[in-house]
C-alpha atoms as a PDB file:
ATOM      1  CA  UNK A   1      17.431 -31.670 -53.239  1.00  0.00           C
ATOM      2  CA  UNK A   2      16.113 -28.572 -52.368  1.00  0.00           C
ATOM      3  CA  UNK A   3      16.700 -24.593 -53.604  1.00  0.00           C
ATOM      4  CA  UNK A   4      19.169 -24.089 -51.299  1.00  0.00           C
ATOM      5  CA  UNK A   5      21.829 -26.731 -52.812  1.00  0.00           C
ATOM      6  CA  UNK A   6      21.734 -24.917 -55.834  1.00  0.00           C
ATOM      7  CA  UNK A   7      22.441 -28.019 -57.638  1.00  0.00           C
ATOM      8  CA  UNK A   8      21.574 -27.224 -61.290  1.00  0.00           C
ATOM      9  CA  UNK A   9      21.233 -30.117 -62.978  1.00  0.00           C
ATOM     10  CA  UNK A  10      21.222 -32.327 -60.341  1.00  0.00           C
ATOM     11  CA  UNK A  11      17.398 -31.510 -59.394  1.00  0.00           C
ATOM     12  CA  UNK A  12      16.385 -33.084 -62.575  1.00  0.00           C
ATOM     13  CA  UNK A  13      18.615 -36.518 -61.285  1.00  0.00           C
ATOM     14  CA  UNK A  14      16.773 -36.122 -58.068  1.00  0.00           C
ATOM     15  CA  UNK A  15      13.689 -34.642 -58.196  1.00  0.00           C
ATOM     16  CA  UNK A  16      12.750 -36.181 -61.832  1.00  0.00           C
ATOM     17  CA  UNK A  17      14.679 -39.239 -62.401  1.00  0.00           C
ATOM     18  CA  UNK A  18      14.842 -40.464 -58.986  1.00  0.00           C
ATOM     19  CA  UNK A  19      10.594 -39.919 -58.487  1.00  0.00           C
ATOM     20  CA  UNK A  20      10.360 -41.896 -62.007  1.00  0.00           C
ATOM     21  CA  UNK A  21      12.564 -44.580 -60.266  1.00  0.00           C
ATOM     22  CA  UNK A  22      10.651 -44.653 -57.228  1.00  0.00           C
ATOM     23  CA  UNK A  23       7.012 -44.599 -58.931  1.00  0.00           C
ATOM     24  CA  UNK A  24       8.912 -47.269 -61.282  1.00  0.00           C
ATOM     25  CA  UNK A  25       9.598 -49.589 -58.705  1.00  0.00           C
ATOM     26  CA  UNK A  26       6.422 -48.905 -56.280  1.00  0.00           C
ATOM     27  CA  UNK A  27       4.716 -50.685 -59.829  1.00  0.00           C
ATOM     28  CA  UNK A  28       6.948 -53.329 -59.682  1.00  0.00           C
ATOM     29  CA  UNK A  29       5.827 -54.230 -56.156  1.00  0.00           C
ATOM     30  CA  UNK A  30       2.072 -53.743 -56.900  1.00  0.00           C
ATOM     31  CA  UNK A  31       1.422 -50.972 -53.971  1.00  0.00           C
ATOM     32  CA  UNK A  32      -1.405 -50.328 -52.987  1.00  0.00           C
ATOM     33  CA  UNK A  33      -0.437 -46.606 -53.246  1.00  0.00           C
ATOM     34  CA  UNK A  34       2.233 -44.075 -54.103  1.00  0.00           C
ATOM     35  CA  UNK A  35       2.400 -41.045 -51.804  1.00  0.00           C
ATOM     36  CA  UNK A  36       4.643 -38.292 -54.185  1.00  0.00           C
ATOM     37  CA  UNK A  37       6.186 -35.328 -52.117  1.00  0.00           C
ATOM     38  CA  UNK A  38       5.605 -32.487 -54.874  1.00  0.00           C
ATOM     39  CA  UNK A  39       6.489 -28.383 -53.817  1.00  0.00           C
ATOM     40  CA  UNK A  40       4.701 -25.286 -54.131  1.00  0.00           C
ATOM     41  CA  UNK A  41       7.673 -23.940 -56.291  1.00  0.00           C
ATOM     42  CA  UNK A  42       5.231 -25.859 -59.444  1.00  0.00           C
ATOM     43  CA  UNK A  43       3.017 -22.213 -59.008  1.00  0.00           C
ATOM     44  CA  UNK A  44       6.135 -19.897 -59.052  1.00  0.00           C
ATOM     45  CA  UNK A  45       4.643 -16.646 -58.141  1.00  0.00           C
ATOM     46  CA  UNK A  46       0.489 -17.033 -58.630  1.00  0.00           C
ATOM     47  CA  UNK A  47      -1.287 -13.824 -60.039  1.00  0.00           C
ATOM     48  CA  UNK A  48      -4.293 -14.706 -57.253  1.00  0.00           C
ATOM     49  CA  UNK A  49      -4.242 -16.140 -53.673  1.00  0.00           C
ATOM     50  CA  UNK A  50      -5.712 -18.676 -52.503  1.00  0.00           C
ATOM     51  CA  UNK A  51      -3.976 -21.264 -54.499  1.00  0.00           C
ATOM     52  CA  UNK A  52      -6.398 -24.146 -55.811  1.00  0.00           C
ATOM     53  CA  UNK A  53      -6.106 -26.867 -57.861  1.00  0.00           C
ATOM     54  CA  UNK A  54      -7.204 -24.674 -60.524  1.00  0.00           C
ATOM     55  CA  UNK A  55      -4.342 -22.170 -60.489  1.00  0.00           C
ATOM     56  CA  UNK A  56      -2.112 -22.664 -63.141  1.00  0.00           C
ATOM     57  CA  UNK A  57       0.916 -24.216 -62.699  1.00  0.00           C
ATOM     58  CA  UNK A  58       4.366 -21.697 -63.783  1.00  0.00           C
ATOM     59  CA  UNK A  59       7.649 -22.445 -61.883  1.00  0.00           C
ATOM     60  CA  UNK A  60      10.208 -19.940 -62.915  1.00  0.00           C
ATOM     61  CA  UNK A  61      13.410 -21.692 -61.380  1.00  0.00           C
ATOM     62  CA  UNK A  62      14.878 -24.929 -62.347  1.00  0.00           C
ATOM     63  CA  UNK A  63      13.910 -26.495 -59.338  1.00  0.00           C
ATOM     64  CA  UNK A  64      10.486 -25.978 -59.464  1.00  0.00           C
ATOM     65  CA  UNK A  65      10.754 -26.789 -62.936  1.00  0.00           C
ATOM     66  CA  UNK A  66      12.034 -30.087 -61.833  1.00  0.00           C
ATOM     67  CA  UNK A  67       9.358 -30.412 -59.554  1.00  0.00           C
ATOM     68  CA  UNK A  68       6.747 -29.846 -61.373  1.00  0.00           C
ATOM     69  CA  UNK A  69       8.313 -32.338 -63.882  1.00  0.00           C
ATOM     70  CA  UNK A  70       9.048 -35.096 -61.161  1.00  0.00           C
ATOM     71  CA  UNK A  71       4.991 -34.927 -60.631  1.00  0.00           C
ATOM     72  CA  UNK A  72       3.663 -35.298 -64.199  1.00  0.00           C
ATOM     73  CA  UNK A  73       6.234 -38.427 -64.288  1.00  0.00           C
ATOM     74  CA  UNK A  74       5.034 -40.066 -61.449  1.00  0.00           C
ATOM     75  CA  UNK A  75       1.187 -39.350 -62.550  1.00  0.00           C
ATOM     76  CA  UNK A  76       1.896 -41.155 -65.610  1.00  0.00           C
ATOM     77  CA  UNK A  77       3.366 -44.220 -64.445  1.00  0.00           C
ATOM     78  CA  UNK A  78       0.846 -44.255 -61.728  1.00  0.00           C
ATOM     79  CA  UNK A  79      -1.690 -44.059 -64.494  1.00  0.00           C
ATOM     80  CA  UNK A  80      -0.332 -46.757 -66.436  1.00  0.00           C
ATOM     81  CA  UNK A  81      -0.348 -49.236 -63.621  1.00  0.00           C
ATOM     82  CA  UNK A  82      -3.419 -48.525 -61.649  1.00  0.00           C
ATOM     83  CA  UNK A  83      -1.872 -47.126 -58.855  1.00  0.00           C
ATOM     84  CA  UNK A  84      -3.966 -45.044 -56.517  1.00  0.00           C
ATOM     85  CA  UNK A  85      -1.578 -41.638 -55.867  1.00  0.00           C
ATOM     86  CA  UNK A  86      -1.889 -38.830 -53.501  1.00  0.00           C
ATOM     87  CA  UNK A  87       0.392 -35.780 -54.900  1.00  0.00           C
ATOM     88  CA  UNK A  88       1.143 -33.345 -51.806  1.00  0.00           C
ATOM     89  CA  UNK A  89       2.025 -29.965 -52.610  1.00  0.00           C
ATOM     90  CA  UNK A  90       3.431 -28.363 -49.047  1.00  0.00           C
ATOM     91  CA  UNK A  91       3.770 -24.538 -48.205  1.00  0.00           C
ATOM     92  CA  UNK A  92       7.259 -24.008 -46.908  1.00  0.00           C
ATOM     93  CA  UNK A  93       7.558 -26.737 -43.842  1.00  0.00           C
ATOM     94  CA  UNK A  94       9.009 -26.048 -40.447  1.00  0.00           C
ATOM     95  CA  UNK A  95       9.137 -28.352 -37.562  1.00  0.00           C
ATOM     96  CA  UNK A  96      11.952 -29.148 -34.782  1.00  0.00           C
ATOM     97  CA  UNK A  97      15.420 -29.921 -35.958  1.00  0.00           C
ATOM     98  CA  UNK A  98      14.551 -27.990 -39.500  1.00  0.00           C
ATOM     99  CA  UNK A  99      16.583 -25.031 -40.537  1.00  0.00           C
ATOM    100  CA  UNK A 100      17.752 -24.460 -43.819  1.00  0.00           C
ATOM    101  CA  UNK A 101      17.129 -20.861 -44.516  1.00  0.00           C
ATOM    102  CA  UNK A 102      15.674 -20.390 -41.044  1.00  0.00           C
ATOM    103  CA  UNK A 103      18.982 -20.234 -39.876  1.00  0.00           C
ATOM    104  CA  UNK A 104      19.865 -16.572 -40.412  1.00  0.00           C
ATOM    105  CA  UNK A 105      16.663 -15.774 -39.978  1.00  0.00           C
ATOM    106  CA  UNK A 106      16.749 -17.152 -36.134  1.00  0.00           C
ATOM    107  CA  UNK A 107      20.745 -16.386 -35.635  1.00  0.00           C
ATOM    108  CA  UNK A 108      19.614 -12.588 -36.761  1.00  0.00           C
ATOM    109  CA  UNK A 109      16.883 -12.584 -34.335  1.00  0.00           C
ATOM    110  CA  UNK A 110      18.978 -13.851 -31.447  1.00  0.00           C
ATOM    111  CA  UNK A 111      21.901 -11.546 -32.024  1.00  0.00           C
ATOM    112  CA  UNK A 112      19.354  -8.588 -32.428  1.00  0.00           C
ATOM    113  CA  UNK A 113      19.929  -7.483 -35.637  1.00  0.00           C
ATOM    114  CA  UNK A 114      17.195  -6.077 -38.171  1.00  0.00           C
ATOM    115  CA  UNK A 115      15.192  -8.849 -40.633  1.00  0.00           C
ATOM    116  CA  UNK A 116      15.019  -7.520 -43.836  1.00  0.00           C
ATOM    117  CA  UNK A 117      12.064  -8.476 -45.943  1.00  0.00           C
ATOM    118  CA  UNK A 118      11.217  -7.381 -49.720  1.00  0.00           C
ATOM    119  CA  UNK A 119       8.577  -4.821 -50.181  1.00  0.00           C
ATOM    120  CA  UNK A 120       6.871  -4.060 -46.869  1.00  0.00           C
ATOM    121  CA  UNK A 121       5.991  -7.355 -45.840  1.00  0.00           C
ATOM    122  CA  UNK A 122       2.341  -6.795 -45.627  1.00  0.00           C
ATOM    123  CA  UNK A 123       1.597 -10.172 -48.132  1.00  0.00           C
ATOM    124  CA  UNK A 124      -0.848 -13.306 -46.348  1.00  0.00           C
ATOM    125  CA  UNK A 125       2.373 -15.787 -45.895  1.00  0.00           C
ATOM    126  CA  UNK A 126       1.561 -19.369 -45.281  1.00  0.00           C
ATOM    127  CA  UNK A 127       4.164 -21.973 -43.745  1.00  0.00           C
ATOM    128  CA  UNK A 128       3.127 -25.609 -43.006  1.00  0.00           C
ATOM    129  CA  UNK A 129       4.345 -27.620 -39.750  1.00  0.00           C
ATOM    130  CA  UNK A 130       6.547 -31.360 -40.421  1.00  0.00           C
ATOM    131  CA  UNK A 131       3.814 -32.945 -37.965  1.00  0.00           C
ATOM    132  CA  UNK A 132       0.487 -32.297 -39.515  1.00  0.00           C
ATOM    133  CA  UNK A 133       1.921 -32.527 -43.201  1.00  0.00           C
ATOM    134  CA  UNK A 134       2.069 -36.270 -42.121  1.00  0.00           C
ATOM    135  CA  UNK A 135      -1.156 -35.937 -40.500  1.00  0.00           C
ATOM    136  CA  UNK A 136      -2.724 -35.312 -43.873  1.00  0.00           C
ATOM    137  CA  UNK A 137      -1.220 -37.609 -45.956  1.00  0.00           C
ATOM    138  CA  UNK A 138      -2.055 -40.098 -43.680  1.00  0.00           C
ATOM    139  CA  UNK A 139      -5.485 -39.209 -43.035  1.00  0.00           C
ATOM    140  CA  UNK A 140      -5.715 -39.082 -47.315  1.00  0.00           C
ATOM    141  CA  UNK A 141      -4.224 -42.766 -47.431  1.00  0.00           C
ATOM    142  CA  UNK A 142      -6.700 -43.994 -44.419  1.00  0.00           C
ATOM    143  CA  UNK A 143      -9.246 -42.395 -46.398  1.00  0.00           C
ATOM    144  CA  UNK A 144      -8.234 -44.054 -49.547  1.00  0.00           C
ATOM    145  CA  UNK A 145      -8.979 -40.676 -51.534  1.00  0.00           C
ATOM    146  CA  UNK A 146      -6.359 -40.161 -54.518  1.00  0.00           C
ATOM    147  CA  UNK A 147      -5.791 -36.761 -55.487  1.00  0.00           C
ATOM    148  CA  UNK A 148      -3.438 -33.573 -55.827  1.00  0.00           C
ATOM    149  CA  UNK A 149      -3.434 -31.630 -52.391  1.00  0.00           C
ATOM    150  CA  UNK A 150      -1.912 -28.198 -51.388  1.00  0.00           C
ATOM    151  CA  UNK A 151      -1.367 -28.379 -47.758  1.00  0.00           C
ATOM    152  CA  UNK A 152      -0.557 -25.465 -45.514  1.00  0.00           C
ATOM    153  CA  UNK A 153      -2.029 -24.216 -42.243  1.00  0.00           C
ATOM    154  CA  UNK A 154      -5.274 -23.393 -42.209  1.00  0.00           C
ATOM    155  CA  UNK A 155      -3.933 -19.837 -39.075  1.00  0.00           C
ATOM    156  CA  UNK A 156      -1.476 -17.312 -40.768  1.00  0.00           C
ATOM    157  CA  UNK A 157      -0.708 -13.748 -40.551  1.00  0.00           C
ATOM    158  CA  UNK A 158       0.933 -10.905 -42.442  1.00  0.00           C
ATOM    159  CA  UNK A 159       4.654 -12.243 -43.272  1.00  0.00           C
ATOM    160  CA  UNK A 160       5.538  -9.186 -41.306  1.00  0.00           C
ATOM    161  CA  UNK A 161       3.119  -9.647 -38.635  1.00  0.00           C
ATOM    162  CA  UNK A 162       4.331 -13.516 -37.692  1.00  0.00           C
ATOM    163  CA  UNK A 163       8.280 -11.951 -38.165  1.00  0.00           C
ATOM    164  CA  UNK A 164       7.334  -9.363 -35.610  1.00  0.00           C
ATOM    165  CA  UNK A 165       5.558 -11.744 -33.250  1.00  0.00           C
ATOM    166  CA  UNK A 166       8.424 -14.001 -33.038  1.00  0.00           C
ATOM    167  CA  UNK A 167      10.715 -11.296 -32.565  1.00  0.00           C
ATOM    168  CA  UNK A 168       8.875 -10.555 -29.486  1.00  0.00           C
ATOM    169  CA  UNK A 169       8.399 -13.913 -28.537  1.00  0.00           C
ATOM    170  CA  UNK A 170      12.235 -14.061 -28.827  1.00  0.00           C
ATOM    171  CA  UNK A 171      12.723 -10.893 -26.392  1.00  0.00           C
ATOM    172  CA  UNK A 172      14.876  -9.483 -29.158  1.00  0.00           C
ATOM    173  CA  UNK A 173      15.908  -6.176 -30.366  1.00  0.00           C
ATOM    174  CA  UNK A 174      15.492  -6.614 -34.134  1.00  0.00           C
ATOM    175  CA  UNK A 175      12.785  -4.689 -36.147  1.00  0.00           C
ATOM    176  CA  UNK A 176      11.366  -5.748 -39.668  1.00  0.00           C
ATOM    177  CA  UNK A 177      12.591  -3.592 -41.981  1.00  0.00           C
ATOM    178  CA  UNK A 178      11.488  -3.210 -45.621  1.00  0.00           C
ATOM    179  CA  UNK A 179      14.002  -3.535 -48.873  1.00  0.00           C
ATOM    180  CA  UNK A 180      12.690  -1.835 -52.448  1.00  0.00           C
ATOM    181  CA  UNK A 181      11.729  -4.722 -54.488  1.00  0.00           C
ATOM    182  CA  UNK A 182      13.099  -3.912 -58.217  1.00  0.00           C
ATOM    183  CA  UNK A 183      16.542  -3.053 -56.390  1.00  0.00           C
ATOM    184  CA  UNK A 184      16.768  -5.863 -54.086  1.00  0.00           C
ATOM    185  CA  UNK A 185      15.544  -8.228 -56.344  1.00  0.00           C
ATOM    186  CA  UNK A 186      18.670  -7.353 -58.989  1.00  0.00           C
ATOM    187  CA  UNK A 187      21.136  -7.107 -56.056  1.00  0.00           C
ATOM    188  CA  UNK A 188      20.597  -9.980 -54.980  1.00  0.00           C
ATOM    189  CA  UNK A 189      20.538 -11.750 -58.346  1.00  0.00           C
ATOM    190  CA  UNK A 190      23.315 -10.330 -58.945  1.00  0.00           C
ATOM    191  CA  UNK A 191      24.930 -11.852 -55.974  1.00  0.00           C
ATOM    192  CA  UNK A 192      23.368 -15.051 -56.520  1.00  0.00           C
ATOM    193  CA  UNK A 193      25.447 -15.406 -59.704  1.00  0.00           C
ATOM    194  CA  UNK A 194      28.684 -14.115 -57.971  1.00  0.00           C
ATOM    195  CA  UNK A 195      28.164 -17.089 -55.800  1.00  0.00           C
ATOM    196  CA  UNK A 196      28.338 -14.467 -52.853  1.00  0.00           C
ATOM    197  CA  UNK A 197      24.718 -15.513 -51.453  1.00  0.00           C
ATOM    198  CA  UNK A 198      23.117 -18.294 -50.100  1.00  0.00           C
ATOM    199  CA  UNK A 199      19.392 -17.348 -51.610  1.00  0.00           C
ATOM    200  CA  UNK A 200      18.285 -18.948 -54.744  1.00  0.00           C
ATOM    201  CA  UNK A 201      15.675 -17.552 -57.279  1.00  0.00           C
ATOM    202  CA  UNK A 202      12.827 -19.353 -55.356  1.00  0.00           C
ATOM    203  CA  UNK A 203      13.728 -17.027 -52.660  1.00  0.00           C
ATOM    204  CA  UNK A 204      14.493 -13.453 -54.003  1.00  0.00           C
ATOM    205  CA  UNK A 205      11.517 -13.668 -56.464  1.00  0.00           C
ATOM    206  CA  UNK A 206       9.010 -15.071 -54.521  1.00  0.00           C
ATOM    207  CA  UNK A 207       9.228 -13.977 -51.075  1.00  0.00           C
ATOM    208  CA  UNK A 208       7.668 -10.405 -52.005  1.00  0.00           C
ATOM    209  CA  UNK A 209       4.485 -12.347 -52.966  1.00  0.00           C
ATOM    210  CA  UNK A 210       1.390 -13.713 -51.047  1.00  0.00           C
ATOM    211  CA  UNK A 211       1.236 -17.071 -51.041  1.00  0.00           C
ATOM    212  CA  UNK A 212      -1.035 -19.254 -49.401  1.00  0.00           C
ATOM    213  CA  UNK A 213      -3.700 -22.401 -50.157  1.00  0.00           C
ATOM    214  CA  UNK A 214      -6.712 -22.262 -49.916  1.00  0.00           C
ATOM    215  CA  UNK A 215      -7.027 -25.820 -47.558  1.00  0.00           C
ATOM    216  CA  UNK A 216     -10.931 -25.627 -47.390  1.00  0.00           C
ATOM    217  CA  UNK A 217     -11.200 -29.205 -49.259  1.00  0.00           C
ATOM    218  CA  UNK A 218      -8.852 -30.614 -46.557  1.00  0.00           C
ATOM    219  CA  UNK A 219     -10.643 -29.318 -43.802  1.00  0.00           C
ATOM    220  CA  UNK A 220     -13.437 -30.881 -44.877  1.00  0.00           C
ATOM    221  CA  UNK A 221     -12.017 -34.223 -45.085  1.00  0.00           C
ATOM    222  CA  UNK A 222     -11.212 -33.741 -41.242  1.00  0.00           C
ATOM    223  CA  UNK A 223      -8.442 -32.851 -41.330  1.00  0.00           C
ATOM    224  CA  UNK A 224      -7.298 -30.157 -38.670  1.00  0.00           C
ATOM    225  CA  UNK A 225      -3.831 -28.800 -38.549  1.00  0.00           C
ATOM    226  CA  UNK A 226      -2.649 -27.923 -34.747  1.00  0.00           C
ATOM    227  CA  UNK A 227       0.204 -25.411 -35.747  1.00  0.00           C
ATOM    228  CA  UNK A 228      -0.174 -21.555 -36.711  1.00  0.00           C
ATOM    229  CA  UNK A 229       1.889 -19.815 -38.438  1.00  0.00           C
ATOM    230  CA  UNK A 230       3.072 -18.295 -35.169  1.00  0.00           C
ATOM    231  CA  UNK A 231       2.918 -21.501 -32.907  1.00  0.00           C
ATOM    232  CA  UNK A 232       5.776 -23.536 -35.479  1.00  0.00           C
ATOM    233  CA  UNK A 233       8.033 -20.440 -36.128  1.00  0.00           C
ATOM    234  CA  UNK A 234       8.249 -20.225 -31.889  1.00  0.00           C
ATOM    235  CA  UNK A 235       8.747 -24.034 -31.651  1.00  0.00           C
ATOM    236  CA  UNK A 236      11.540 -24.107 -34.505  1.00  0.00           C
ATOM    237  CA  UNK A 237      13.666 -21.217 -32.914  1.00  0.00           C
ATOM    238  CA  UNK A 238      13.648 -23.025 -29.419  1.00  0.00           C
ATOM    239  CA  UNK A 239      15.121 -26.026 -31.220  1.00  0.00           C
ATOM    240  CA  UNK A 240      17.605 -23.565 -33.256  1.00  0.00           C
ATOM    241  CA  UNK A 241      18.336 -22.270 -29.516  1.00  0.00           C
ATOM    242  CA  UNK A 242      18.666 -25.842 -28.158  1.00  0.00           C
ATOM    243  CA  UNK A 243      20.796 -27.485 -30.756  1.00  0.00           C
ATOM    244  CA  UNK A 244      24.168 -27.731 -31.690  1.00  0.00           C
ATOM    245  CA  UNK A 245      23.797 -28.014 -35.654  1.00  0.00           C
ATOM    246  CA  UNK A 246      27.760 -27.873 -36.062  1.00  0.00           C
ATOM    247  CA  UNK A 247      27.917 -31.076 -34.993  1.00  0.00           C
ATOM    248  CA  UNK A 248      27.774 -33.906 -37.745  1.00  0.00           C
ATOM    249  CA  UNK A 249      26.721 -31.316 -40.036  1.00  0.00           C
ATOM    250  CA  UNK A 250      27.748 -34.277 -42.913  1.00  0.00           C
ATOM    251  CA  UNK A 251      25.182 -36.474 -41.426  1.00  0.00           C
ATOM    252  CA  UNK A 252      22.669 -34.386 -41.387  1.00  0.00           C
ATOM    253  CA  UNK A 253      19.988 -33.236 -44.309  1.00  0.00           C
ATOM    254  CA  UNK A 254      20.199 -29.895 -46.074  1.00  0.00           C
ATOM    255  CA  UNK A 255      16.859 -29.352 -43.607  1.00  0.00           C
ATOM    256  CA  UNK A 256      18.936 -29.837 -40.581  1.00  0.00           C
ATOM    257  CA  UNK A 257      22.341 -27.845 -41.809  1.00  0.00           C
ATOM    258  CA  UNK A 258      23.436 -24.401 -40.881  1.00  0.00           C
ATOM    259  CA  UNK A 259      23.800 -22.576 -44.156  1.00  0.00           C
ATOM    260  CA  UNK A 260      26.915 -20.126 -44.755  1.00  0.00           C
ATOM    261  CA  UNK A 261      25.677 -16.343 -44.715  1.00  0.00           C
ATOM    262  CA  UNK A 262      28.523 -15.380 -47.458  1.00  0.00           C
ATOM    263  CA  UNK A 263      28.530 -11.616 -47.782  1.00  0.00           C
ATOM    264  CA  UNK A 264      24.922 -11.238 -46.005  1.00  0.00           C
ATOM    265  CA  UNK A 265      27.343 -11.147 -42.765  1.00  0.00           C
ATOM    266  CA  UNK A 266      28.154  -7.630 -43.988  1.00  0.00           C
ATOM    267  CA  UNK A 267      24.386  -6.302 -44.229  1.00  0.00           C
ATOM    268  CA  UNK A 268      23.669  -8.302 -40.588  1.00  0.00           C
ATOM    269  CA  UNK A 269      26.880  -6.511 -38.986  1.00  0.00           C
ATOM    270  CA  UNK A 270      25.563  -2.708 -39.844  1.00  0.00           C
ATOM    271  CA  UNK A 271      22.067  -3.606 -39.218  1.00  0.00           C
END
């Protein structure tokens, strides 16, 4: 139930209740341990980058709010029953077959129009492939070391500098252009509650911002992440190229759906 969905109170059914449930009946089977899927929408916009463990936690949008609370539920039944738990708190993840909000992005770049970014783009941006977010968690459960991890790649760029890169990559026309940030960020609140826009808060009010882990304390552990920032943004627009996402779209997971542009056509058509 991600940002996307804009499902109001249904993040605290999902992301809350339905962690509690699974934590709830993990106990009841006497695991050996709980993995939880957190978000990096617990931080909301950090005042300092890297992100640590230390950095405190302030989401700003009810679905990080629901995040955040689906971890501290999970802690404390895991708590109460002895249950080792690894918490995993992902960058934004990428990976073939995902798209999501990716989709304009990479329909934009093919159709060479201009990306649009908030502020000039110049903020450390960190993204985190599907593949080696498994690698860690595994590699934290072989290890049998319980804990709260932020996991992102460890090679990352500008978020203009990995936009403009895949726009070559792409052999495309488009250029990164930069949006005022107090103006965008109203418009596009604006049209968020018009229900005219596909972007949620987590998007508009974060997207201006660095935001990146520092992953030091997983590197250390051995861990060793085999996607840039570059190398999974190249890898999930040849599967956007190679896929027909129409298809089944009601079988398939928010991650794997082509979202509706709504009235962002009209700023992709004079671009």
């Amino acid at each position: 139930m991600v940002p996307l969905t804009k499902s109001g109170s249904k993040f605290w059914d999902i992301n809350v209740i339905g962690s509690q449930i699974a934590a709830e009946e993990a106990a009841k089977a006497k695991v050996k341990s709980f993995i939880h899927m957190s978000s990096s929408s617990i931080f909301g916009v950090p005042e300092f980058c890297p992100i640590t463990n230390k950095t405190p936690v302030n989401p700003f949008d009810i679905y990080g709010k629901s995040k955040l609370a689906g971890e501290l539920k999970v802690k404390e039944i895991c708590k109460e029953h002895k249950i080792p738990l690894i918490v995993i708190r992902p960058r934004t993840i990428l990976g073939e077959g995902r798209l999501g909000i990716f989709k304009i992005l990479f329909d934009w770049i093919k159709d060479n129009a201009n990306i649009y970014v908030i502020g000039n783009g110049n903020i450390d941006f960190q993204f985190v492939h599907a593949l080696d977010l498994m690698d860690f968690y595994m590699l934290a459960l072989k290890l049998q070391q319980p804990g709260v991890y932020n996991v992102g790649t460890d090679s990352f760029n500008t978020l203009r500098k990995d936009l403009e890169d895949l726009i070559t990559y792409a052999n495309s026309k488009s250029k990164v252009k930069s949006l005022p940030i107090g103006l965008t960020i109203g418009t596009l609140k604006l049209l968020d509650w018009l229900k005219l826009s596909p972007l949620a808060p987590w998007h508009y009010l974060s997207y201006h911002k660095a935001f990146h882990f520092d992953v030091t304390p997983l590197l250390d552990m051995g861990w060793k992440p085999k996607y840039s920032n570059h190398k999974m943004l190249k890898e999930s627009y040849n599967s956007f190229l190679n896929t027909d996402y129409e298809k089944n779209q009601s079988k398939q997971s928010i991650h794997r759906t082509p979202i509706k542009e709504n009235i962002l056509w009209i700023l992709k058509k004079i671009s």
